[in-house]
Protein backbone atom coordinates (compact mmCIF):
# COMPACT_ATOMS: atom_id res chain seq x y z
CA UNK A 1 -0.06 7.90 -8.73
CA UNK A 2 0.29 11.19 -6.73
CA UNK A 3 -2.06 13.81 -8.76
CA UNK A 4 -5.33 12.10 -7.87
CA UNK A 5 -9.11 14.11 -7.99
CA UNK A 6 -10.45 15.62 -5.14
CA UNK A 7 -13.34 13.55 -5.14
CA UNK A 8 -13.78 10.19 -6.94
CA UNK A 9 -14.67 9.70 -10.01
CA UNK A 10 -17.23 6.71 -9.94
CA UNK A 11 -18.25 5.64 -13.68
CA UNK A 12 -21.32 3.61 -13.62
CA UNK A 13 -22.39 1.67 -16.56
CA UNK A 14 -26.30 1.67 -16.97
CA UNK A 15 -26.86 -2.46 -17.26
CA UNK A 16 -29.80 -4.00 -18.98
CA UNK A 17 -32.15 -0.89 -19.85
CA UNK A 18 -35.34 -3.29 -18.89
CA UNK A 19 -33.75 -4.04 -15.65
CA UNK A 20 -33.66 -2.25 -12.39
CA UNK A 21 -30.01 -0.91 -13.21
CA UNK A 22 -31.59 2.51 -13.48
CA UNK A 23 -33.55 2.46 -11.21
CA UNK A 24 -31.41 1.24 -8.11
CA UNK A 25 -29.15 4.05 -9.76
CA UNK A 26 -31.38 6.98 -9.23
CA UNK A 27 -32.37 5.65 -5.62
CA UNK A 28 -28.93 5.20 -4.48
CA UNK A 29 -28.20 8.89 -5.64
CA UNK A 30 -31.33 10.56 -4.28
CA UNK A 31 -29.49 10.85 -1.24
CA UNK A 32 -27.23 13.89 -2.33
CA UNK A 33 -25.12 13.35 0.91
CA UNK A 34 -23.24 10.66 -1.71
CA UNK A 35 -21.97 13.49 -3.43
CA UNK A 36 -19.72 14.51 -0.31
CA UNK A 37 -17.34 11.80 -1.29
CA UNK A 38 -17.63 10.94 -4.82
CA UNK A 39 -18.84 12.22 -8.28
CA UNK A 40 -21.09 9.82 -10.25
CA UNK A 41 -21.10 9.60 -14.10
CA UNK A 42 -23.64 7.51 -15.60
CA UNK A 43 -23.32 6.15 -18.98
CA UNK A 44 -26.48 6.00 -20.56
CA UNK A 45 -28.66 8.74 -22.22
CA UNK A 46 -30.74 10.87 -21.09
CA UNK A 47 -34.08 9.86 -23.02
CA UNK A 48 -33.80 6.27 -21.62
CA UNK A 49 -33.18 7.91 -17.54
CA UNK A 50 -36.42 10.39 -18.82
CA UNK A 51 -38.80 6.91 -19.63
CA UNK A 52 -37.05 5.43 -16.14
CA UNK A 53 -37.88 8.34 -14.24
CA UNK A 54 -41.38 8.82 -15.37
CA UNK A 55 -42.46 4.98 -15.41
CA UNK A 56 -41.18 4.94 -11.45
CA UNK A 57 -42.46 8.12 -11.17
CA UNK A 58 -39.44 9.58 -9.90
CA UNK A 59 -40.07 13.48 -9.86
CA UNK A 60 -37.44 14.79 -6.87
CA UNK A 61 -34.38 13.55 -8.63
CA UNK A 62 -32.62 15.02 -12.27
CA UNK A 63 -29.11 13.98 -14.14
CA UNK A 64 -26.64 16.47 -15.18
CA UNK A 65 -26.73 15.79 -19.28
CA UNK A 66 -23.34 15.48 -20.53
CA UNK A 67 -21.59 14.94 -23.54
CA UNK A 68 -17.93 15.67 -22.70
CA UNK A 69 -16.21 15.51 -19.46
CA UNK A 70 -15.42 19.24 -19.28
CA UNK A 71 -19.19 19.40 -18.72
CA UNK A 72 -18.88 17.72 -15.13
CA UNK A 73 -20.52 18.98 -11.91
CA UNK A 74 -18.74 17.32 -8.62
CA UNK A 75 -21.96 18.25 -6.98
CA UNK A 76 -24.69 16.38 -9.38
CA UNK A 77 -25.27 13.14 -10.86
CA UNK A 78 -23.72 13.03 -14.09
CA UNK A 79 -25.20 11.14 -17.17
CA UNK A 80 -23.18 11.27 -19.91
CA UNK A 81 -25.03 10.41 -23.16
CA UNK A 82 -23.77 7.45 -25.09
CA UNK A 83 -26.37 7.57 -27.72
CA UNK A 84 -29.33 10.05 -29.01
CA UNK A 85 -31.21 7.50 -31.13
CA UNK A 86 -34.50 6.28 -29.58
CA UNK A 87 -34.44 2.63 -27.88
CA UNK A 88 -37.57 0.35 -27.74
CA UNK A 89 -37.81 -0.30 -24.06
CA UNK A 90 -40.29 -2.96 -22.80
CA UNK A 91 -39.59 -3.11 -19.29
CA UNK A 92 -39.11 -6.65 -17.74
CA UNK A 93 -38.33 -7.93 -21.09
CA UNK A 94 -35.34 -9.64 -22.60
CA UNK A 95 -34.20 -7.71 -25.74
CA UNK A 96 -31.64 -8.21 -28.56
CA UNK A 97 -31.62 -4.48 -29.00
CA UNK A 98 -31.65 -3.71 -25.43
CA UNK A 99 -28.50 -5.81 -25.04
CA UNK A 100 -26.75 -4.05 -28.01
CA UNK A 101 -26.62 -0.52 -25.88
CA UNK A 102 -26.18 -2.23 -22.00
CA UNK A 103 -22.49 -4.00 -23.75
CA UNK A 104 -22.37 -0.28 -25.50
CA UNK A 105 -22.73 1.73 -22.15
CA UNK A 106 -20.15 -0.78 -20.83
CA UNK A 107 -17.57 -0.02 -23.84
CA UNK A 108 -17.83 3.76 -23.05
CA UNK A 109 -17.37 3.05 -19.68
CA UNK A 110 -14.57 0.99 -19.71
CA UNK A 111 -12.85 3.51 -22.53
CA UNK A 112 -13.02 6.37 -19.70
CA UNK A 113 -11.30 4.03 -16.93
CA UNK A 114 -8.85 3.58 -19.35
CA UNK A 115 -8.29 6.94 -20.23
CA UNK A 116 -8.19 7.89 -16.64
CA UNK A 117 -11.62 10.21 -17.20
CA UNK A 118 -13.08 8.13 -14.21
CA UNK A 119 -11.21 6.40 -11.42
CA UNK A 120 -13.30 3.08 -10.67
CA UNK A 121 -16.41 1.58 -12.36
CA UNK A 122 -19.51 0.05 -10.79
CA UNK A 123 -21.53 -1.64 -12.58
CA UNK A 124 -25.87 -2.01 -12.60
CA UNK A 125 -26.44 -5.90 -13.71
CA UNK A 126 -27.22 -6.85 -17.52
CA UNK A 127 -28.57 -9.81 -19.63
CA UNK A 128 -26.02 -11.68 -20.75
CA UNK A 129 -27.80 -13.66 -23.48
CA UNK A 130 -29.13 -10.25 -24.60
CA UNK A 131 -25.64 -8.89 -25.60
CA UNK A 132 -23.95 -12.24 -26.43
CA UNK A 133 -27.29 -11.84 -29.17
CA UNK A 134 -24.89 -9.14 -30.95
CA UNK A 135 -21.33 -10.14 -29.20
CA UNK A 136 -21.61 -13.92 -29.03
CA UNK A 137 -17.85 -13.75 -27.60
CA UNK A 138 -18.99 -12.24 -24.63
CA UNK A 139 -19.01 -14.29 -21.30
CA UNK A 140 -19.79 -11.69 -18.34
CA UNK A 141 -18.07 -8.59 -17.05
CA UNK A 142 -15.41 -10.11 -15.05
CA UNK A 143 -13.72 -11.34 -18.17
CA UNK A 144 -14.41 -9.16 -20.09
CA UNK A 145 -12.68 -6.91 -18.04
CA UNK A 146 -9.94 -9.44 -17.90
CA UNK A 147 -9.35 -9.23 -21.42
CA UNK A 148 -9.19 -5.31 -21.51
CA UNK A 149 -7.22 -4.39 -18.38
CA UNK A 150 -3.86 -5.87 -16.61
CA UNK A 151 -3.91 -8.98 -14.74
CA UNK A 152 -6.03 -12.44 -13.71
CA UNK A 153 -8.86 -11.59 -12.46
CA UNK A 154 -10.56 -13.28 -9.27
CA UNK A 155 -14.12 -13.03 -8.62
CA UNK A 156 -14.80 -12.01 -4.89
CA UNK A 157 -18.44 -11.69 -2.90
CA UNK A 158 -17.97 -8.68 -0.52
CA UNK A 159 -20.13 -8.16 2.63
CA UNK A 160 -19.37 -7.14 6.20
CA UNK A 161 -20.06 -10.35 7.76
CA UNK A 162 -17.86 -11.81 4.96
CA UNK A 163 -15.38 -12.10 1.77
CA UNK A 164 -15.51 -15.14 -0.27
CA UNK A 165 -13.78 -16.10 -3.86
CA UNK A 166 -14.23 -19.62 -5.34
CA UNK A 167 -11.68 -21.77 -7.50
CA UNK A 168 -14.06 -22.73 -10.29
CA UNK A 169 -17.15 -20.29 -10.90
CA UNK A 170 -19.64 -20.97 -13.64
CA UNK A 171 -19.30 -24.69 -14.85
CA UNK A 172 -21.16 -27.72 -14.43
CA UNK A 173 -20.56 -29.60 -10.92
CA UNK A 174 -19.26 -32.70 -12.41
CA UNK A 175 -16.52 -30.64 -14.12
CA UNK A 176 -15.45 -29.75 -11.06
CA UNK A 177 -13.26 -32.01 -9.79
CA UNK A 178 -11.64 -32.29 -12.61
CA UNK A 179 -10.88 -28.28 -12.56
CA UNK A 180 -9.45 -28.76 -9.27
CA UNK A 181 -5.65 -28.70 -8.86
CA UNK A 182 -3.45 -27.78 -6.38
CA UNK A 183 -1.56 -24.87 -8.60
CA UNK A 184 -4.68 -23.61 -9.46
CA UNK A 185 -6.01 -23.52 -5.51
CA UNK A 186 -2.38 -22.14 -4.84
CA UNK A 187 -2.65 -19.36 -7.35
CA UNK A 188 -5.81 -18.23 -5.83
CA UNK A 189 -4.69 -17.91 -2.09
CA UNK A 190 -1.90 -15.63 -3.42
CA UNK A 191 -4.32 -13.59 -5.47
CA UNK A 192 -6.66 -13.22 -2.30
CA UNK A 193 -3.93 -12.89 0.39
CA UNK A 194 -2.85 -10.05 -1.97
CA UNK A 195 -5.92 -8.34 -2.33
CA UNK A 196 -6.71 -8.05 1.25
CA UNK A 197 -3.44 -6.60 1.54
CA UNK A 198 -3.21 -4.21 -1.12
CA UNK A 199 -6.80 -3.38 -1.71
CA UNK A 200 -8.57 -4.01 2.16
CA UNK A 201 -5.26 -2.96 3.91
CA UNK A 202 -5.27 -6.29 6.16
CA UNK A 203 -1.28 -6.85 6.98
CA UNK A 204 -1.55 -10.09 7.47
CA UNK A 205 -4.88 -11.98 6.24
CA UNK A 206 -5.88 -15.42 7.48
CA UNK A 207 -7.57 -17.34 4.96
CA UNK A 208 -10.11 -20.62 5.19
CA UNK A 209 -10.18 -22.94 2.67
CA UNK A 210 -13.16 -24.73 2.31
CA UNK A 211 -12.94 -29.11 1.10
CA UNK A 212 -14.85 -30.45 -1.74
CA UNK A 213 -15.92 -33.30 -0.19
CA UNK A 214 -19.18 -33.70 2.56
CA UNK A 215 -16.71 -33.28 5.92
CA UNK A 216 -14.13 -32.34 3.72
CA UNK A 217 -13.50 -35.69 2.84
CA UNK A 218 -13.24 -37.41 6.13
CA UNK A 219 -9.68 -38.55 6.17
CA UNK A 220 -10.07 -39.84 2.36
CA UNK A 221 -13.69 -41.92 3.19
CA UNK A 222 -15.55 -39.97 1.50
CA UNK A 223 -12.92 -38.45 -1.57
CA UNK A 224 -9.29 -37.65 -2.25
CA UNK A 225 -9.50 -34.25 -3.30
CA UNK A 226 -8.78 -33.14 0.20
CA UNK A 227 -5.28 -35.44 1.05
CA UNK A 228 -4.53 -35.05 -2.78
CA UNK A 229 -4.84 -31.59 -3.66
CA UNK A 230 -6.11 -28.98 -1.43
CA UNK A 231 -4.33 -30.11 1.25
CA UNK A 232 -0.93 -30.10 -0.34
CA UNK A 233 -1.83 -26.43 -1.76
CA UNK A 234 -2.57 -25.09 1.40
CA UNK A 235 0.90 -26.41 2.65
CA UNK A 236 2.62 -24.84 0.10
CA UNK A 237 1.72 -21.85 -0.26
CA UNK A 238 2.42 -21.70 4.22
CA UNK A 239 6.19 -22.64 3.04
CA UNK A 240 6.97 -20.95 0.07
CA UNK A 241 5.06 -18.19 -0.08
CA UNK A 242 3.96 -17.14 3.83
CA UNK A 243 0.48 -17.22 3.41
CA UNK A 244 -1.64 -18.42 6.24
CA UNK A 245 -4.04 -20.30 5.18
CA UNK A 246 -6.12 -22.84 7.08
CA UNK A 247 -8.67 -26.14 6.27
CA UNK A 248 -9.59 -27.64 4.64
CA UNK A 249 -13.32 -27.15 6.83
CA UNK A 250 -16.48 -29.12 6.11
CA UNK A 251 -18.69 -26.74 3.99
CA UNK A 252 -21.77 -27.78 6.12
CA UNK A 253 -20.51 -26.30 9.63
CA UNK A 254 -18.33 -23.74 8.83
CA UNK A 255 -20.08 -20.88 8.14
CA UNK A 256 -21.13 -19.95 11.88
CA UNK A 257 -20.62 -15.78 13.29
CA UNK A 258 -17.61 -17.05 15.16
CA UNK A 259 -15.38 -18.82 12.33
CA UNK A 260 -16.93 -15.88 9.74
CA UNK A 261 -15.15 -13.40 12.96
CA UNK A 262 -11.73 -15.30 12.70
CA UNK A 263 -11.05 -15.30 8.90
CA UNK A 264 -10.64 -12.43 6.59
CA UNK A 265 -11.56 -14.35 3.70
CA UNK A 266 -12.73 -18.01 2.56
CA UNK A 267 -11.98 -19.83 -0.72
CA UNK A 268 -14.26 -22.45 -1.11
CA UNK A 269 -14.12 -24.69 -4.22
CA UNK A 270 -17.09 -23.82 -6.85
CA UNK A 271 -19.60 -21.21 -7.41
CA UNK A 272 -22.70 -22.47 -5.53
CA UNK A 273 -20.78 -23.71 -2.25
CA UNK A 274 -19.63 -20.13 -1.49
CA UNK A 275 -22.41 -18.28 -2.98
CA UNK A 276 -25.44 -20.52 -0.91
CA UNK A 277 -24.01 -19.06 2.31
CA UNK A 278 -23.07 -15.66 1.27
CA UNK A 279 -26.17 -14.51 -0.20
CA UNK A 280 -28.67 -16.41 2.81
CA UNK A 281 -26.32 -14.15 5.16
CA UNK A 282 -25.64 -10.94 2.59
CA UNK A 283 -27.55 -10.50 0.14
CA UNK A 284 -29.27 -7.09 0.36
CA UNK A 285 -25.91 -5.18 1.20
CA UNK A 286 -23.46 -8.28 -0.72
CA UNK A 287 -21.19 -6.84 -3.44
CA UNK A 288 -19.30 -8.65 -6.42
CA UNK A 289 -15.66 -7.85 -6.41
CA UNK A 290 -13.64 -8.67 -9.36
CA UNK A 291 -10.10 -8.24 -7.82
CA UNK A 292 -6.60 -9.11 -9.21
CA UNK A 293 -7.02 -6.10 -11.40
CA UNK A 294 -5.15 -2.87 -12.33
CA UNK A 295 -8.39 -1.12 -12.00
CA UNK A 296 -11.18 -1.03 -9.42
CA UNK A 297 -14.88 -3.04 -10.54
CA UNK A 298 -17.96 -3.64 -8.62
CA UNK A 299 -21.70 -4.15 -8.89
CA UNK A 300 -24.27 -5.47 -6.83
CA UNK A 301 -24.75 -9.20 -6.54
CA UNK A 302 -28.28 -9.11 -7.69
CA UNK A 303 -29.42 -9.57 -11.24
CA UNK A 304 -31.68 -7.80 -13.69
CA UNK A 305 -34.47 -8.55 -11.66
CA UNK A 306 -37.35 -8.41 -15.11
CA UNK A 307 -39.91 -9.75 -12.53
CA UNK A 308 -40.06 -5.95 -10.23
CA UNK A 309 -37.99 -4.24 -12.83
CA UNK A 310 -40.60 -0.87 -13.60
CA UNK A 311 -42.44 -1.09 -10.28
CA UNK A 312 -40.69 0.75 -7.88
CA UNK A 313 -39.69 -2.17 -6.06
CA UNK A 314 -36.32 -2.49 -5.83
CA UNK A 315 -33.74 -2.14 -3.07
CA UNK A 316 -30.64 -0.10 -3.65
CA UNK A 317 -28.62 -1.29 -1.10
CA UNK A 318 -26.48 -4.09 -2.37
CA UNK A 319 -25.53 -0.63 -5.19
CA UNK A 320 -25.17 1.72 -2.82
CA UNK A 321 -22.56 -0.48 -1.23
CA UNK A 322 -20.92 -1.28 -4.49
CA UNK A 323 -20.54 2.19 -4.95
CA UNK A 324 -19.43 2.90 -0.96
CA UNK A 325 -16.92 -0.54 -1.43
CA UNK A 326 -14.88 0.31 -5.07
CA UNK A 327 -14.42 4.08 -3.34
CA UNK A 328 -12.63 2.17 -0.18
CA UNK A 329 -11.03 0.03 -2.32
CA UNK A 330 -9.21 2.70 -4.36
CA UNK A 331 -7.96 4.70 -1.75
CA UNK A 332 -6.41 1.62 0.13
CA UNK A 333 -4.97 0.56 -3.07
CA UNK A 334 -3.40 4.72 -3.38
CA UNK A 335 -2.24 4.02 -0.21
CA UNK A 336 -0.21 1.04 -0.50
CA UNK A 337 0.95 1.78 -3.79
CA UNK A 338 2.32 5.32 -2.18
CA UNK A 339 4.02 3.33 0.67
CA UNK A 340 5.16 0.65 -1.75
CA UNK A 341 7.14 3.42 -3.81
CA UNK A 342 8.65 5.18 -0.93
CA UNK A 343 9.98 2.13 0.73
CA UNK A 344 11.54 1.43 -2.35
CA UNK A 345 12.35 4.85 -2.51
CA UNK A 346 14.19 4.84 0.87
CA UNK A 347 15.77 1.15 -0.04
CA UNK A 348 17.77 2.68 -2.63
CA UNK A 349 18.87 5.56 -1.18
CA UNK A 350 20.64 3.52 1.78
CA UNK A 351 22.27 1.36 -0.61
């Protein structure tokens, strides 16, 4: 962990190529003062950035065409090509073929963070129906990640007014209930107490747990969920494991400035509970974490957008930040790690 780059390597994989993954690219890196702290390497190629640049009509920005890493410039956007055949673009539009080279771009990418050729990815948004057209085992990129990297991976919504994970993510509502359990709500408030230690450098995080129920059940009136299961969690994991957690808090009042100002994080229970709030309050600058991870992963919590995608529309922001956010991330995470191993270090050498 001690012979790190310079700079940061940030490996971006391209997304859905009739999305606005390109384009939110090139506009987050028109502003060359992002080279000061990291070094961008898109996978892509370069005739697909070429059609980008001229259907946005994007003349003051160019990639640095790579095919090998020894090609790198610290000082340019990089674009590493992935592919020299010609692709069919029809911007806005779903695509079978599309989706073949957005989960292709993704494989490359995820081969270099392996191979330590880039130190955290960041990822532009994709189709999901379009690659599971040609990988039908493929869910999203938080587990696919999962299933190539070390660790359980915990998806987190990053933003500076807040940081959110949920217990159950994409499932029906009336499956959730029966998700719920108090291991499983345990097992996240270590993963997230962690995180914000190791990763956000908090010493001691406070987290608020958000109740299933309207007013979080109202003493049992209105559901058992609370008294039976989150309850109990958030008691354990005080006693056994330390953690302070708090709640459970009605989901309707909780999210004011002032209890968003006196928790570092929230779990709340499924996908739509946490993500109504954070994206009315975030969503141009929010950022998808997936944390729990040996490696560092973000993208922007905004989607393919088909309906601007080719009109010079979009807003970079919620990338840039990505982009800002997995570059924080990784040099907390250096730095704990590095104090970690000397403590240890100095542990032994008493004994």
């Amino acid at each position: 962990m001690e012979n790190f780059r310079k700079k940061i390597r940030v490996g971006i994989s391209v997304g859905d190529l009739n999305g606005i993954g390109m384009e939110v690219i090139i506009k987050t890196f028109l502003d060359k003062r992002m080279m000061d702290f990291c070094t961008p390497i898109v996978f892509a190629s370069s005739k697909v950035a070429s059609f980008h640049r001229k259907v946005l009509e994007i003349k003051n920005f160019s990639f640095n065409i790579i095919n090998s890493f020894k090609n790198i410039n610290d000082k340019q956007v990089n674009l590493i090509n992935c592919w020299d055949e010609d692709v069919v673009l029809n911007i806005g539009e779903s695509s079978e073929e599309v989706g073949k080279y957005a989960y292709l771009s993704l494989e490359k990418a995820k081969e270099s963070l392996k191979n330590n050729e880039i130190d955290v990815l960041v990822t532009a948004p994709i189709n999901k129906s379009s690659i599971q057209k040609n990988k039908e085992d493929f869910i999203g990129h938080t587990e696919y990640l999962e299933q190539n990297f070390e660790g359980k991976s915990l998806m987190m919504m990053i933003s500076s007014n807040m940081k959110i994970a949920f217990v159950t993510s994409h499932v029906p509502l009336v499956e959730v209930p029966k998700l719920l359990t108090k291991t499983k709500i345990s097992e996240n408030l270590k993963m997230i107490n962690e995180t914000l230690i190791q990763d956000f450098g908090i010493r001691k995080p406070k987290i608020a747990v958000i109740g299933l129920n309207p007013h979080a059940g109202e003493e049992g009136m209105l559901g058992k969920e609370e008294e039976e299961i989150i309850i109990p969690a958030i008691q354990e994991t005080k006693e056994k494991e330390n953690i302070l957690s708090f709640g459970p808090f009605p989901a309707d009042s909780f999210f004011t400035p002032s209890n968003l100002k006196k928790y570092d994080a929230i779990l709340s229970m499924y996908h739509d509970q946490g993500l109504t709030p954070f994206k009315t309050l975030s969503f141009s600058e929010g950022v998808n974490y997936t944390a729990g991870l040996n490696i560092v992963r973000t993208s922007p919590v905004h989607g393919t957008a088909f309906d601007i995608a080719g009109k010079n529309k979009a807003e970079e922001q919620s990338f840039r930040e990505s982009v800002y956010l997995a570059c924080d991330i990784i040099k907390k995470r250096r730095e704990y790690l590095h104090l970690r191993k000397n403590s240890l270090k100095s542990k032994k050498s008493e004994d």
